[in-house]
PDB file of N, CA and C in Angstrom:
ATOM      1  N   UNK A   1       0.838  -1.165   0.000  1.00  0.00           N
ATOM      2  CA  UNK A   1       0.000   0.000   0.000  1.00  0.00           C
ATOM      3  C   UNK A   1       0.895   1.243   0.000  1.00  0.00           C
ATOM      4  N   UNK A   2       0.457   2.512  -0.649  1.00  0.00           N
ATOM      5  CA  UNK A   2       1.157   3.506  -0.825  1.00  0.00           C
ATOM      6  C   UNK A   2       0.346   4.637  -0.543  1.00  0.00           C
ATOM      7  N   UNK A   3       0.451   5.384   0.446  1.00  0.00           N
ATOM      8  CA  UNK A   3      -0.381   6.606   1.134  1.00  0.00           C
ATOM      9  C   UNK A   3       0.157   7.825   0.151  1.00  0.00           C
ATOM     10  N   UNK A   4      -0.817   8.388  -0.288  1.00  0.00           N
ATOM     11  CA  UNK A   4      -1.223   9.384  -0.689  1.00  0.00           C
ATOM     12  C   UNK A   4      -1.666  10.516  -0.222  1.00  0.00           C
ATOM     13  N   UNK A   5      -1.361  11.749  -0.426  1.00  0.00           N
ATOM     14  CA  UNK A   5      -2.075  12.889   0.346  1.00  0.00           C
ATOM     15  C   UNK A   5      -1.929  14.294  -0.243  1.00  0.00           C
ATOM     16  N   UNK A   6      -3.210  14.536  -0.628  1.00  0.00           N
ATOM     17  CA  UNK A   6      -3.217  16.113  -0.859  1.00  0.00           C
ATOM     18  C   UNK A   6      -4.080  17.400  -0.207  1.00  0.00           C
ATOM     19  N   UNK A   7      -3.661  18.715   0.026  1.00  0.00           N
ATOM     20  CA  UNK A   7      -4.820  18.841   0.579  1.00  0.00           C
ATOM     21  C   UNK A   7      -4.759  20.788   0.109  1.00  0.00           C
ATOM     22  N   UNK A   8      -5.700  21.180  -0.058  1.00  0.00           N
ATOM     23  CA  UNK A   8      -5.416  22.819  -0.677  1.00  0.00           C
ATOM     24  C   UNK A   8      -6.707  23.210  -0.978  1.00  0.00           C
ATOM     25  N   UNK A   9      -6.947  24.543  -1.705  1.00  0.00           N
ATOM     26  CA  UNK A   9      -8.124  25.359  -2.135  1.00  0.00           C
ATOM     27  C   UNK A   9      -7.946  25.187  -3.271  1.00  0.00           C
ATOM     28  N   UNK A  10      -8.748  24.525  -4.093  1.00  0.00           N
ATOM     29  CA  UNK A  10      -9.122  24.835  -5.551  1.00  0.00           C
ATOM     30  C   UNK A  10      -9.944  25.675  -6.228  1.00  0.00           C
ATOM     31  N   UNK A  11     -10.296  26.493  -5.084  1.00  0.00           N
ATOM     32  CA  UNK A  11     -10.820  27.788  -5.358  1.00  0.00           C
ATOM     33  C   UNK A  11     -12.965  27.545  -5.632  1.00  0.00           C
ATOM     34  N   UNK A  12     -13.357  28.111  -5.977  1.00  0.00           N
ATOM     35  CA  UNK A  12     -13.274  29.630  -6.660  1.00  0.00           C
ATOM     36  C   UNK A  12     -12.953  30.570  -5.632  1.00  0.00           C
ATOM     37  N   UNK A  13     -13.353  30.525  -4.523  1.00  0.00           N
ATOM     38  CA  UNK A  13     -12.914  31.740  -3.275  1.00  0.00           C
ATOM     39  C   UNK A  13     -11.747  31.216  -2.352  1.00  0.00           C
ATOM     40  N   UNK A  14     -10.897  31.681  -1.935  1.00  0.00           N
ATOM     41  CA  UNK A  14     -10.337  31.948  -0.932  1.00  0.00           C
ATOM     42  C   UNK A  14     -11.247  31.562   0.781  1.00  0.00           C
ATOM     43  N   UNK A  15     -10.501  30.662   1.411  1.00  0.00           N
ATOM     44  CA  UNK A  15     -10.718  30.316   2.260  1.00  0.00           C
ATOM     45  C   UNK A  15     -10.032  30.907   3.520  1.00  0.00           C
ATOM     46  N   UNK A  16      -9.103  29.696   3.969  1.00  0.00           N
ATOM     47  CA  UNK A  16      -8.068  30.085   4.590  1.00  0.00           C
ATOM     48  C   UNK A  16      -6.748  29.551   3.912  1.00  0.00           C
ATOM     49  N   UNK A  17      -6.655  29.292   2.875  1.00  0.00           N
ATOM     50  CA  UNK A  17      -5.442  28.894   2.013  1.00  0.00           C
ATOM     51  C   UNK A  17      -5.907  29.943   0.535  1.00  0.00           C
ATOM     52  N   UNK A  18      -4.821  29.989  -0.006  1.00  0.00           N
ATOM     53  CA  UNK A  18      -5.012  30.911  -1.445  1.00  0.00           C
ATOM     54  C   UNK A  18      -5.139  30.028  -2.528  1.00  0.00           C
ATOM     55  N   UNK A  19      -6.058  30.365  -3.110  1.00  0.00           N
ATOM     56  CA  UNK A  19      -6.457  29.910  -4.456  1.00  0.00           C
ATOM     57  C   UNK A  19      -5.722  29.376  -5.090  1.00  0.00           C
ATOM     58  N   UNK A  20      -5.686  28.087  -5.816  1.00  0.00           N
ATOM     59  CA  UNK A  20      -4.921  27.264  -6.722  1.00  0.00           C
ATOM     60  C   UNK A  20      -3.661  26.680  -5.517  1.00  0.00           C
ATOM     61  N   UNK A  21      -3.499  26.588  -4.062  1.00  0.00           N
ATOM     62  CA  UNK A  21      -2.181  26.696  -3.773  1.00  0.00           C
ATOM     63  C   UNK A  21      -2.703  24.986  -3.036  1.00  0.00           C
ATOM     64  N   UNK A  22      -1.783  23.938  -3.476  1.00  0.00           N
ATOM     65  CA  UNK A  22      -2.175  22.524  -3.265  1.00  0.00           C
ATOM     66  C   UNK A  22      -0.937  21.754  -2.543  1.00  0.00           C
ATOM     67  N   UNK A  23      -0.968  21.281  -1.408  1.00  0.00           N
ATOM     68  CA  UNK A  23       0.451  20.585  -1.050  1.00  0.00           C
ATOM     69  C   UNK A  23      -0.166  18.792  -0.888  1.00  0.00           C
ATOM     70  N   UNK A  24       1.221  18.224  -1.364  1.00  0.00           N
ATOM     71  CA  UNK A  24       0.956  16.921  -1.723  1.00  0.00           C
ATOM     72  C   UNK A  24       1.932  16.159  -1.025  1.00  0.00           C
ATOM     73  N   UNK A  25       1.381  14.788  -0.794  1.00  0.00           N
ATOM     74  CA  UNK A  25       2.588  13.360  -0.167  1.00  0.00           C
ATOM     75  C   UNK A  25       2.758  12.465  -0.711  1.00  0.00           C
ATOM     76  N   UNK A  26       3.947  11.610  -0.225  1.00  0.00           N
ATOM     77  CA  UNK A  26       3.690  10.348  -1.064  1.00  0.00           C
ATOM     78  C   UNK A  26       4.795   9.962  -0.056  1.00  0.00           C
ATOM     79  N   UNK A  27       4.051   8.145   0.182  1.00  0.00           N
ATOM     80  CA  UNK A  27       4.883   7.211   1.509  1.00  0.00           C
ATOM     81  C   UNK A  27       5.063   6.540   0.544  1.00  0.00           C
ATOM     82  N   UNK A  28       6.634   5.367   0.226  1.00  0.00           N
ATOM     83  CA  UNK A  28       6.716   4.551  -0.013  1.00  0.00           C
ATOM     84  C   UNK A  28       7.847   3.881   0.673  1.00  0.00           C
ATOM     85  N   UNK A  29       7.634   2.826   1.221  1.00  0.00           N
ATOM     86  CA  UNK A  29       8.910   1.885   2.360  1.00  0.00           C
ATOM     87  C   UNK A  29       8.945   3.353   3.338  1.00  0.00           C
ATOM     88  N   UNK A  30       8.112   4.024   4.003  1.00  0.00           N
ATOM     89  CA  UNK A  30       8.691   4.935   4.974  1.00  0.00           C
ATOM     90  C   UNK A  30       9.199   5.919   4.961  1.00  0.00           C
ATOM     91  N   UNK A  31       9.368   5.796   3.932  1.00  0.00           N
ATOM     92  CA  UNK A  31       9.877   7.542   2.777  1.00  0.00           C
ATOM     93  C   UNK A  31       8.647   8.395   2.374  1.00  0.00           C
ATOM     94  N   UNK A  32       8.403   9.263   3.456  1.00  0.00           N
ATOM     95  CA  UNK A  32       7.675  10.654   2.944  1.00  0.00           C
ATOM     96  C   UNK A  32       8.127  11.554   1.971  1.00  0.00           C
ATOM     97  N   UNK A  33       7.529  11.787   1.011  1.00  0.00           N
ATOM     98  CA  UNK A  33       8.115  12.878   0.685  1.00  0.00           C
ATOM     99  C   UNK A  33       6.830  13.711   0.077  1.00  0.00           C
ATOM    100  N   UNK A  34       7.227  15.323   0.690  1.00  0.00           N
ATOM    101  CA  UNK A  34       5.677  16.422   0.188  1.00  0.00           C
ATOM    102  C   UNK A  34       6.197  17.552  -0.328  1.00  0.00           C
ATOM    103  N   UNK A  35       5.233  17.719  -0.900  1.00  0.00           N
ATOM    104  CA  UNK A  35       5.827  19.291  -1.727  1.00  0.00           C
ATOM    105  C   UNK A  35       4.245  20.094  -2.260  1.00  0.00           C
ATOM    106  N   UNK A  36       4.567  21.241  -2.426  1.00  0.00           N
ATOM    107  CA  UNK A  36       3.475  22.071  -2.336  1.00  0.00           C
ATOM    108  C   UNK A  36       3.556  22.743  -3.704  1.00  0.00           C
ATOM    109  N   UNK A  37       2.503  23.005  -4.310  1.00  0.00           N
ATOM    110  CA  UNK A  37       2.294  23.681  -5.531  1.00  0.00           C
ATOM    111  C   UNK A  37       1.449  25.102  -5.962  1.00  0.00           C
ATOM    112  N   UNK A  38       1.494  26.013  -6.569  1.00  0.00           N
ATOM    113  CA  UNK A  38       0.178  26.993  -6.768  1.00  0.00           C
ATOM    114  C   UNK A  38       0.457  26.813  -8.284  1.00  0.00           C
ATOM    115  N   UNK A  39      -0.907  26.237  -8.546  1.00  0.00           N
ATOM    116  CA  UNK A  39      -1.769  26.213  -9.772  1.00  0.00           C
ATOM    117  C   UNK A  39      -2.515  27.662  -9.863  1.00  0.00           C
ATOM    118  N   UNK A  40      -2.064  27.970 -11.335  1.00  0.00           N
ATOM    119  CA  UNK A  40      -2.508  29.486 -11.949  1.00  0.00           C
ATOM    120  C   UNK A  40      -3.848  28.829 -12.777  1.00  0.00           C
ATOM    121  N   UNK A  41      -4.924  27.926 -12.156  1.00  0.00           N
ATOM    122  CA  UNK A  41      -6.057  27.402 -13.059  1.00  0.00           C
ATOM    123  C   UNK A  41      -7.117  27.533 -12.299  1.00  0.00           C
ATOM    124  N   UNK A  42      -7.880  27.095 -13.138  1.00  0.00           N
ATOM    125  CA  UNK A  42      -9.839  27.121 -12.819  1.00  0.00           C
ATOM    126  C   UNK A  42      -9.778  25.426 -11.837  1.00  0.00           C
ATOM    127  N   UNK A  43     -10.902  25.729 -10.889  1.00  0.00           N
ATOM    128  CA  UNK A  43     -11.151  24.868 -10.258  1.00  0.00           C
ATOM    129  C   UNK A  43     -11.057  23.471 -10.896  1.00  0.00           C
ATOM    130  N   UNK A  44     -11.484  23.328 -12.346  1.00  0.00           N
ATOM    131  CA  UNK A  44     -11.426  21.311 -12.396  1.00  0.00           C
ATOM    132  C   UNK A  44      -9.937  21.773 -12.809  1.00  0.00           C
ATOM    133  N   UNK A  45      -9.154  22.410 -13.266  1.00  0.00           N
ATOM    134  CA  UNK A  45      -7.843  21.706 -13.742  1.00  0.00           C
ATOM    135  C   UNK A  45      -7.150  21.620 -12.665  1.00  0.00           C
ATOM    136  N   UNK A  46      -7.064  22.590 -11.454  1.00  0.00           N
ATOM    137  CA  UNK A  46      -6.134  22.460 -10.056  1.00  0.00           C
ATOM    138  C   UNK A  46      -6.797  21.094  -9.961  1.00  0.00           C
ATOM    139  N   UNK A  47      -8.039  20.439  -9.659  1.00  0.00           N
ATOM    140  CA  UNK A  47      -8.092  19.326  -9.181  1.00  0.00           C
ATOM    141  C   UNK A  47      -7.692  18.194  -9.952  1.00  0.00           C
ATOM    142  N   UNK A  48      -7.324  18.581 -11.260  1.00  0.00           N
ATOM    143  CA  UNK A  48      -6.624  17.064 -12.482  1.00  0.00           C
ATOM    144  C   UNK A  48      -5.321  17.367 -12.450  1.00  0.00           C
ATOM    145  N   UNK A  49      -4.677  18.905 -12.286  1.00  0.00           N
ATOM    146  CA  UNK A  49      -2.670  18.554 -12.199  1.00  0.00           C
ATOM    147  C   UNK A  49      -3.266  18.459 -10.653  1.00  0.00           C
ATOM    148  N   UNK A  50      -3.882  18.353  -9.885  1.00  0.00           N
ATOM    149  CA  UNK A  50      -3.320  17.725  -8.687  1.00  0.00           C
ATOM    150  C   UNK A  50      -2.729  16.206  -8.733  1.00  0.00           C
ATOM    151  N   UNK A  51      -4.303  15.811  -9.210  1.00  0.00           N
ATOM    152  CA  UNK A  51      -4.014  14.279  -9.114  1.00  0.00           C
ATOM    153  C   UNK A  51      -2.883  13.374 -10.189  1.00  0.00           C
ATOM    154  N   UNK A  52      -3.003  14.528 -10.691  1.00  0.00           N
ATOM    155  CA  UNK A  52      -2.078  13.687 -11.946  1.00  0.00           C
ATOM    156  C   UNK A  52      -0.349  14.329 -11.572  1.00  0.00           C
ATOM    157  N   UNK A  53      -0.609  15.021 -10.604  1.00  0.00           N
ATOM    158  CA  UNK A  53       0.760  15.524 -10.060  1.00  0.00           C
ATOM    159  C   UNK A  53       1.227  14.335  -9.291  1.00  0.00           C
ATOM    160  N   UNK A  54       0.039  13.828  -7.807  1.00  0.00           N
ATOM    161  CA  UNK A  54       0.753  13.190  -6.920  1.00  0.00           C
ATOM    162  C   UNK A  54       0.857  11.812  -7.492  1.00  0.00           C
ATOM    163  N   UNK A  55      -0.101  11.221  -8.422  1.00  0.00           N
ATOM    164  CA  UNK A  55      -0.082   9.857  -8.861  1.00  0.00           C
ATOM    165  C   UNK A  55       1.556   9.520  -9.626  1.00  0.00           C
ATOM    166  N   UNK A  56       2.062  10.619 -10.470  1.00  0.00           N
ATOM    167  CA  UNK A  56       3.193  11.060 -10.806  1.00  0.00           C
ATOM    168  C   UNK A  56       4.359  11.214 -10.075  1.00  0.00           C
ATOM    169  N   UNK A  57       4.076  11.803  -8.873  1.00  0.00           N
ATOM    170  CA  UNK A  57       5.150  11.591  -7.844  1.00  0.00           C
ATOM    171  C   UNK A  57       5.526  10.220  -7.371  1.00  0.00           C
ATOM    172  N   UNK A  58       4.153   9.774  -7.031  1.00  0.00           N
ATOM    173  CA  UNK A  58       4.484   8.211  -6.621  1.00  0.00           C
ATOM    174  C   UNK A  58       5.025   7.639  -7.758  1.00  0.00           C
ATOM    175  N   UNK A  59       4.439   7.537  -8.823  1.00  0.00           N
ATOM    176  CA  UNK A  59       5.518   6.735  -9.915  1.00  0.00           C
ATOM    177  C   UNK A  59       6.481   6.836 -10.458  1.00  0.00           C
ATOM    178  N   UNK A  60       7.313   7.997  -9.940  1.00  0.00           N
ATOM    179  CA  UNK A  60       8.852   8.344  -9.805  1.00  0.00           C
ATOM    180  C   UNK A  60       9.454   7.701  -8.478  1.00  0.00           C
ATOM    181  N   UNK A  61       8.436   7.616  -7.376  1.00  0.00           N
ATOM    182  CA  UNK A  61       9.375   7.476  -6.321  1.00  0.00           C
ATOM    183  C   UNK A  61       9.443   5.822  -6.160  1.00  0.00           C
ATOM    184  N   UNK A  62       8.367   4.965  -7.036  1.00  0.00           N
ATOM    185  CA  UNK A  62       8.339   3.853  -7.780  1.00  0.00           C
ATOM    186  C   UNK A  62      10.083   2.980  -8.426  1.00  0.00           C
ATOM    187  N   UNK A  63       9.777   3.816 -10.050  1.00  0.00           N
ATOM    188  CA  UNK A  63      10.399   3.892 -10.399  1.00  0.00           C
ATOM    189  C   UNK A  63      11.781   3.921 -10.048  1.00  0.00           C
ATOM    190  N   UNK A  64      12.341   4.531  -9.040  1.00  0.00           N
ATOM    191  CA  UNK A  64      13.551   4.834  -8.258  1.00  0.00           C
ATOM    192  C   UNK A  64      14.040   3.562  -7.571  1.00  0.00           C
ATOM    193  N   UNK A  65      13.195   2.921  -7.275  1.00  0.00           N
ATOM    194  CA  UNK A  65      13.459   1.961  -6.026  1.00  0.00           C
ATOM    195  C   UNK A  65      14.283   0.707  -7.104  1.00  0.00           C
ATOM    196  N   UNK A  66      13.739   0.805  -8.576  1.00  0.00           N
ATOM    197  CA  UNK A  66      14.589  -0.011  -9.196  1.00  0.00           C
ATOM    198  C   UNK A  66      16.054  -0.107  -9.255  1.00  0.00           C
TER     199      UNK A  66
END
């Protein structure tokens, strides 16, 4: 199993985080690793480069272990 995690405002308003601004995780063997992003987009695309950001992360940090 590989934990996943994102969490941010995809807007349209401002909450208590700024618009488009998304931070992401990824566990694999015990290895965290997160990083944070601001997307300059409309609500569905922050939520598709999200996911297609962290699914991406994990399959680098995949990839690596080879």
């Amino acid at each position: 199993m590989y934990p996943l995690q994102f969490r941010g405002n995809a807007g349209p308003t401002a909450s208590e985080d700024e618009v488009g601004r998304v931070w992401m995780a990824t566990s694999v063997d015990g290895f965290v690793e997160s990083f944070t992003v601001k997307w300059p987009f409309d609500r569905e695309r922050v939520r598709q480069f999200t996911t297609i950001s962290v699914l991406n992360a994990l399959r680098l940090r995949l990839d690596s272990r080879q």
